[in-house]
C-alpha atoms as a PDB file:
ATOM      1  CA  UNK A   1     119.763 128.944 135.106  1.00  0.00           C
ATOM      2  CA  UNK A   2     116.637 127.404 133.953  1.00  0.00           C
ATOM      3  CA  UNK A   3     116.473 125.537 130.764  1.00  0.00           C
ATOM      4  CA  UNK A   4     114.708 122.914 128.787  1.00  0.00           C
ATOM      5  CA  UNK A   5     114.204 120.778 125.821  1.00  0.00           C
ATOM      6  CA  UNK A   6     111.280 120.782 123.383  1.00  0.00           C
ATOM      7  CA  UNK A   7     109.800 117.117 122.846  1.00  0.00           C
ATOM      8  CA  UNK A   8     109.574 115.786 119.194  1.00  0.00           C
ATOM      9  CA  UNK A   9     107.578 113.583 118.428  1.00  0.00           C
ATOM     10  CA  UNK A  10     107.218 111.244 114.702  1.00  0.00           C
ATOM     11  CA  UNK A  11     104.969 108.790 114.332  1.00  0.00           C
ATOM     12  CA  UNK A  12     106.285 106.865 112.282  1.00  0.00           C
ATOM     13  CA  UNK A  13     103.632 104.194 111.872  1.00  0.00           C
ATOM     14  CA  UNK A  14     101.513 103.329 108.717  1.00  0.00           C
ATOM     15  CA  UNK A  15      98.844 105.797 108.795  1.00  0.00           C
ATOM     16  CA  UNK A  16      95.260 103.636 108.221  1.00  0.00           C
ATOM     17  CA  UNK A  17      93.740 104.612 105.490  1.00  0.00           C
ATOM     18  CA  UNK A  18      96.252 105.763 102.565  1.00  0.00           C
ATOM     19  CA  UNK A  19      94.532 107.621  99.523  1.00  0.00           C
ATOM     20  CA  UNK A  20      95.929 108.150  96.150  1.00  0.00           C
ATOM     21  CA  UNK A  21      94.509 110.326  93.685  1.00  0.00           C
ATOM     22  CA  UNK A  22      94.620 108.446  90.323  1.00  0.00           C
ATOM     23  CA  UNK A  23      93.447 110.802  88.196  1.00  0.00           C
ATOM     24  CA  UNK A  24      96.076 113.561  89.071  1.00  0.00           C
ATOM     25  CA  UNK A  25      98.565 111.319  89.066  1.00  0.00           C
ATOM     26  CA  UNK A  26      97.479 109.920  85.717  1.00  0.00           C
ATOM     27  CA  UNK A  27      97.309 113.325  84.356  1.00  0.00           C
ATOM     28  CA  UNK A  28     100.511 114.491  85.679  1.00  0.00           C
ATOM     29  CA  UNK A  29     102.485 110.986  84.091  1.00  0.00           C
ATOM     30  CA  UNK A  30     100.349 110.761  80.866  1.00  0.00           C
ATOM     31  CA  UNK A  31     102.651 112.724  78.505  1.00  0.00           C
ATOM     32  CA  UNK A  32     105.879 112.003  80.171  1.00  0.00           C
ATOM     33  CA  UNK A  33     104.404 107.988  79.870  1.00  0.00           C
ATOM     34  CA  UNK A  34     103.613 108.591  76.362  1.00  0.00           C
ATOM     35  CA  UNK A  35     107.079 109.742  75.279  1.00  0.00           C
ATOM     36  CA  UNK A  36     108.836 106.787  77.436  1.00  0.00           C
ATOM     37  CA  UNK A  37     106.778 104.060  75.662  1.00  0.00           C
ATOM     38  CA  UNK A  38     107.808 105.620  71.952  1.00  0.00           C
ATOM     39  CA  UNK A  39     111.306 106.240  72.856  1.00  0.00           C
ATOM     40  CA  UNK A  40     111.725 103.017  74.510  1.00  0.00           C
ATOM     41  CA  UNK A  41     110.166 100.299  72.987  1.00  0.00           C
ATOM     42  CA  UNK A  42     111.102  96.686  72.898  1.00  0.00           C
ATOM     43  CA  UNK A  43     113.668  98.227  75.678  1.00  0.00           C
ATOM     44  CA  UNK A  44     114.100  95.056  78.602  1.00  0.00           C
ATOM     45  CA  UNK A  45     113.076  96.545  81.651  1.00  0.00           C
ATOM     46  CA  UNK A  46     115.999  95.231  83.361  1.00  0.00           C
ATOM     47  CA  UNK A  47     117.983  97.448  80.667  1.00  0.00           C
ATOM     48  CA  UNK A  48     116.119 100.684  81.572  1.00  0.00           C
ATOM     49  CA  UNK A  49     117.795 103.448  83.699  1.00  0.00           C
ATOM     50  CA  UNK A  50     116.971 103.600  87.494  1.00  0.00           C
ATOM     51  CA  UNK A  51     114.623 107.017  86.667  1.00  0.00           C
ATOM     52  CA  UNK A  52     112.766 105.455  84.397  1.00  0.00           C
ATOM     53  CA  UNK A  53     111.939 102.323  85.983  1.00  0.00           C
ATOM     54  CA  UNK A  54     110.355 104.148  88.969  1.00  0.00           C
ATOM     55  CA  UNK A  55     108.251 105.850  86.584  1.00  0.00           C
ATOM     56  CA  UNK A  56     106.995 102.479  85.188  1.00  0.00           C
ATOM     57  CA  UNK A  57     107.032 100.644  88.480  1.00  0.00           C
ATOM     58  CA  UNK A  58     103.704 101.781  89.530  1.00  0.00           C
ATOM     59  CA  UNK A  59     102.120 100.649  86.090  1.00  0.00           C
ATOM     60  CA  UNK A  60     103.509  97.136  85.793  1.00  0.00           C
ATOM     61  CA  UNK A  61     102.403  96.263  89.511  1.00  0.00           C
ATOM     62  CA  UNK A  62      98.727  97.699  88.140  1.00  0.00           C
ATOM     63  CA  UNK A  63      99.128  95.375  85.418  1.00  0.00           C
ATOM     64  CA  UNK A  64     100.554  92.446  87.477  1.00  0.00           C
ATOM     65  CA  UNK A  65      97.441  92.824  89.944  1.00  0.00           C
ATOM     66  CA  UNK A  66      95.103  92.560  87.231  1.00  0.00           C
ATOM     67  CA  UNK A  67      96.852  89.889  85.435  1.00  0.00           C
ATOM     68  CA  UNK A  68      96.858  88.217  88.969  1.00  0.00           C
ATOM     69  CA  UNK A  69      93.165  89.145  89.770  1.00  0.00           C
ATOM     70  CA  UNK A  70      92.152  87.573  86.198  1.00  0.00           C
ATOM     71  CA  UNK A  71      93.713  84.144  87.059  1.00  0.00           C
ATOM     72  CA  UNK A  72      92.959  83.993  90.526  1.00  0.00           C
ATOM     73  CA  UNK A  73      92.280  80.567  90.228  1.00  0.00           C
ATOM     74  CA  UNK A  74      95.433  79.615  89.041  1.00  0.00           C
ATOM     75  CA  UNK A  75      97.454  81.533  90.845  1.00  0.00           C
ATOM     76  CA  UNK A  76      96.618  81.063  94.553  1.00  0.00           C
ATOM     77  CA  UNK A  77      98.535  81.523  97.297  1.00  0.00           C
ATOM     78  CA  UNK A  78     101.719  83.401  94.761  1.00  0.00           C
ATOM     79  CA  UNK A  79     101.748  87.278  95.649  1.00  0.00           C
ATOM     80  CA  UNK A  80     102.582  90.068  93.584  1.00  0.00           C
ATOM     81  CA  UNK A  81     106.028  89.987  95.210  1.00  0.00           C
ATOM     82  CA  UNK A  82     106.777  86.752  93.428  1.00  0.00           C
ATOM     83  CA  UNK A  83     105.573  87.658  90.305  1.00  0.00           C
ATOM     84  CA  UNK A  84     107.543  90.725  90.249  1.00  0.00           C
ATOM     85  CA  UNK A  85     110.853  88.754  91.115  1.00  0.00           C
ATOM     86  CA  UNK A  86     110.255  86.165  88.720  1.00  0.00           C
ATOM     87  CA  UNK A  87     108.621  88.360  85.520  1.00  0.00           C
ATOM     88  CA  UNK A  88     110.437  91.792  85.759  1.00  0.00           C
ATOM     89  CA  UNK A  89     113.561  90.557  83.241  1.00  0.00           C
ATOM     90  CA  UNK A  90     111.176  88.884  81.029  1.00  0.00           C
ATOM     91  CA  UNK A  91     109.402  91.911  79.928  1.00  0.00           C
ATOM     92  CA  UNK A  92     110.197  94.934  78.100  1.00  0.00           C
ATOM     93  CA  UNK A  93     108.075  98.044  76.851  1.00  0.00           C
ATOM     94  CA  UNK A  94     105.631  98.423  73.915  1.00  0.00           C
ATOM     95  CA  UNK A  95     105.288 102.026  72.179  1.00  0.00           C
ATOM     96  CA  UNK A  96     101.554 100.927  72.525  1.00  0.00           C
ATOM     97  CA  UNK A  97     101.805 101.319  76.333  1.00  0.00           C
ATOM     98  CA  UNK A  98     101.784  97.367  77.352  1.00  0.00           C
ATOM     99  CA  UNK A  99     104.401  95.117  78.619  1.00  0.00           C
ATOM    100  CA  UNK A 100     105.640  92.640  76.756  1.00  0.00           C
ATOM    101  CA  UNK A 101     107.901  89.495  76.611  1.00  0.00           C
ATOM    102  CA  UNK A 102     111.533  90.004  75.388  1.00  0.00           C
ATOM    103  CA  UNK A 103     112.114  88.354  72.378  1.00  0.00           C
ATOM    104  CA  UNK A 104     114.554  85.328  74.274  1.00  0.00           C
ATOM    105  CA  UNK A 105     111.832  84.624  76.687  1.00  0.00           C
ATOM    106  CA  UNK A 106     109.211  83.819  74.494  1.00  0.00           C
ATOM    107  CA  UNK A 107     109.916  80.043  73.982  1.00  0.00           C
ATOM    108  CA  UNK A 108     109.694  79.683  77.327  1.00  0.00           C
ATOM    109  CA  UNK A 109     106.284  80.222  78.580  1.00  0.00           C
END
């Protein structure tokens, strides 16, 4: 009675170099982004269902790196990590395709 077992192997590491093709991605999310910002503006974020945050979430940590790469100066050593924690419930969405502050945070910046 011979038998064996087949090896598996994952590798489950980070692979190094990760590419992402904007445009197609872009292309793909463009209408489905277009109706989301009509349908729900001046919607918190925080307020938005679990689908449709994920379909946002790549845009507002595009717009929080910029924001961050902008002010650079001022905003040393505080990652993207911390800006998401402390900015996501302050913003909701524009029709216009921006972020932008709830109405009961804007007193406070």
């Amino acid at each position: 009675m011979n038998s064996y077992t087949q090896e598996i192997k994952f590798n489950l590491l980070p692979p190094d170099k990760l590419y992402c093709d904007f445009n197609y991605w872009s292309s793909l999310f463009n209408q489905d982004l277009s109706i989301l910002w009509e349908q729900d503006h001046c919607v918190p974020l925080k307020k938005l269902p679990p689908d449709l945050s994920d379909m946002i979430f790549p845009y507002l940590l595009l717009a929080l790196s910029d924001y961050k790469i902008l002010n650079k100066n001022n905003l040393i050593g505080i990652g993207l990590d911390n800006l998401l924690s402390l900015w996501f419930d302050k913003y909701s969405l524009n029709k216009n395709g921006y972020f932008q502050l709830t109405n009961s945070t804007r007193g406070i910046f």
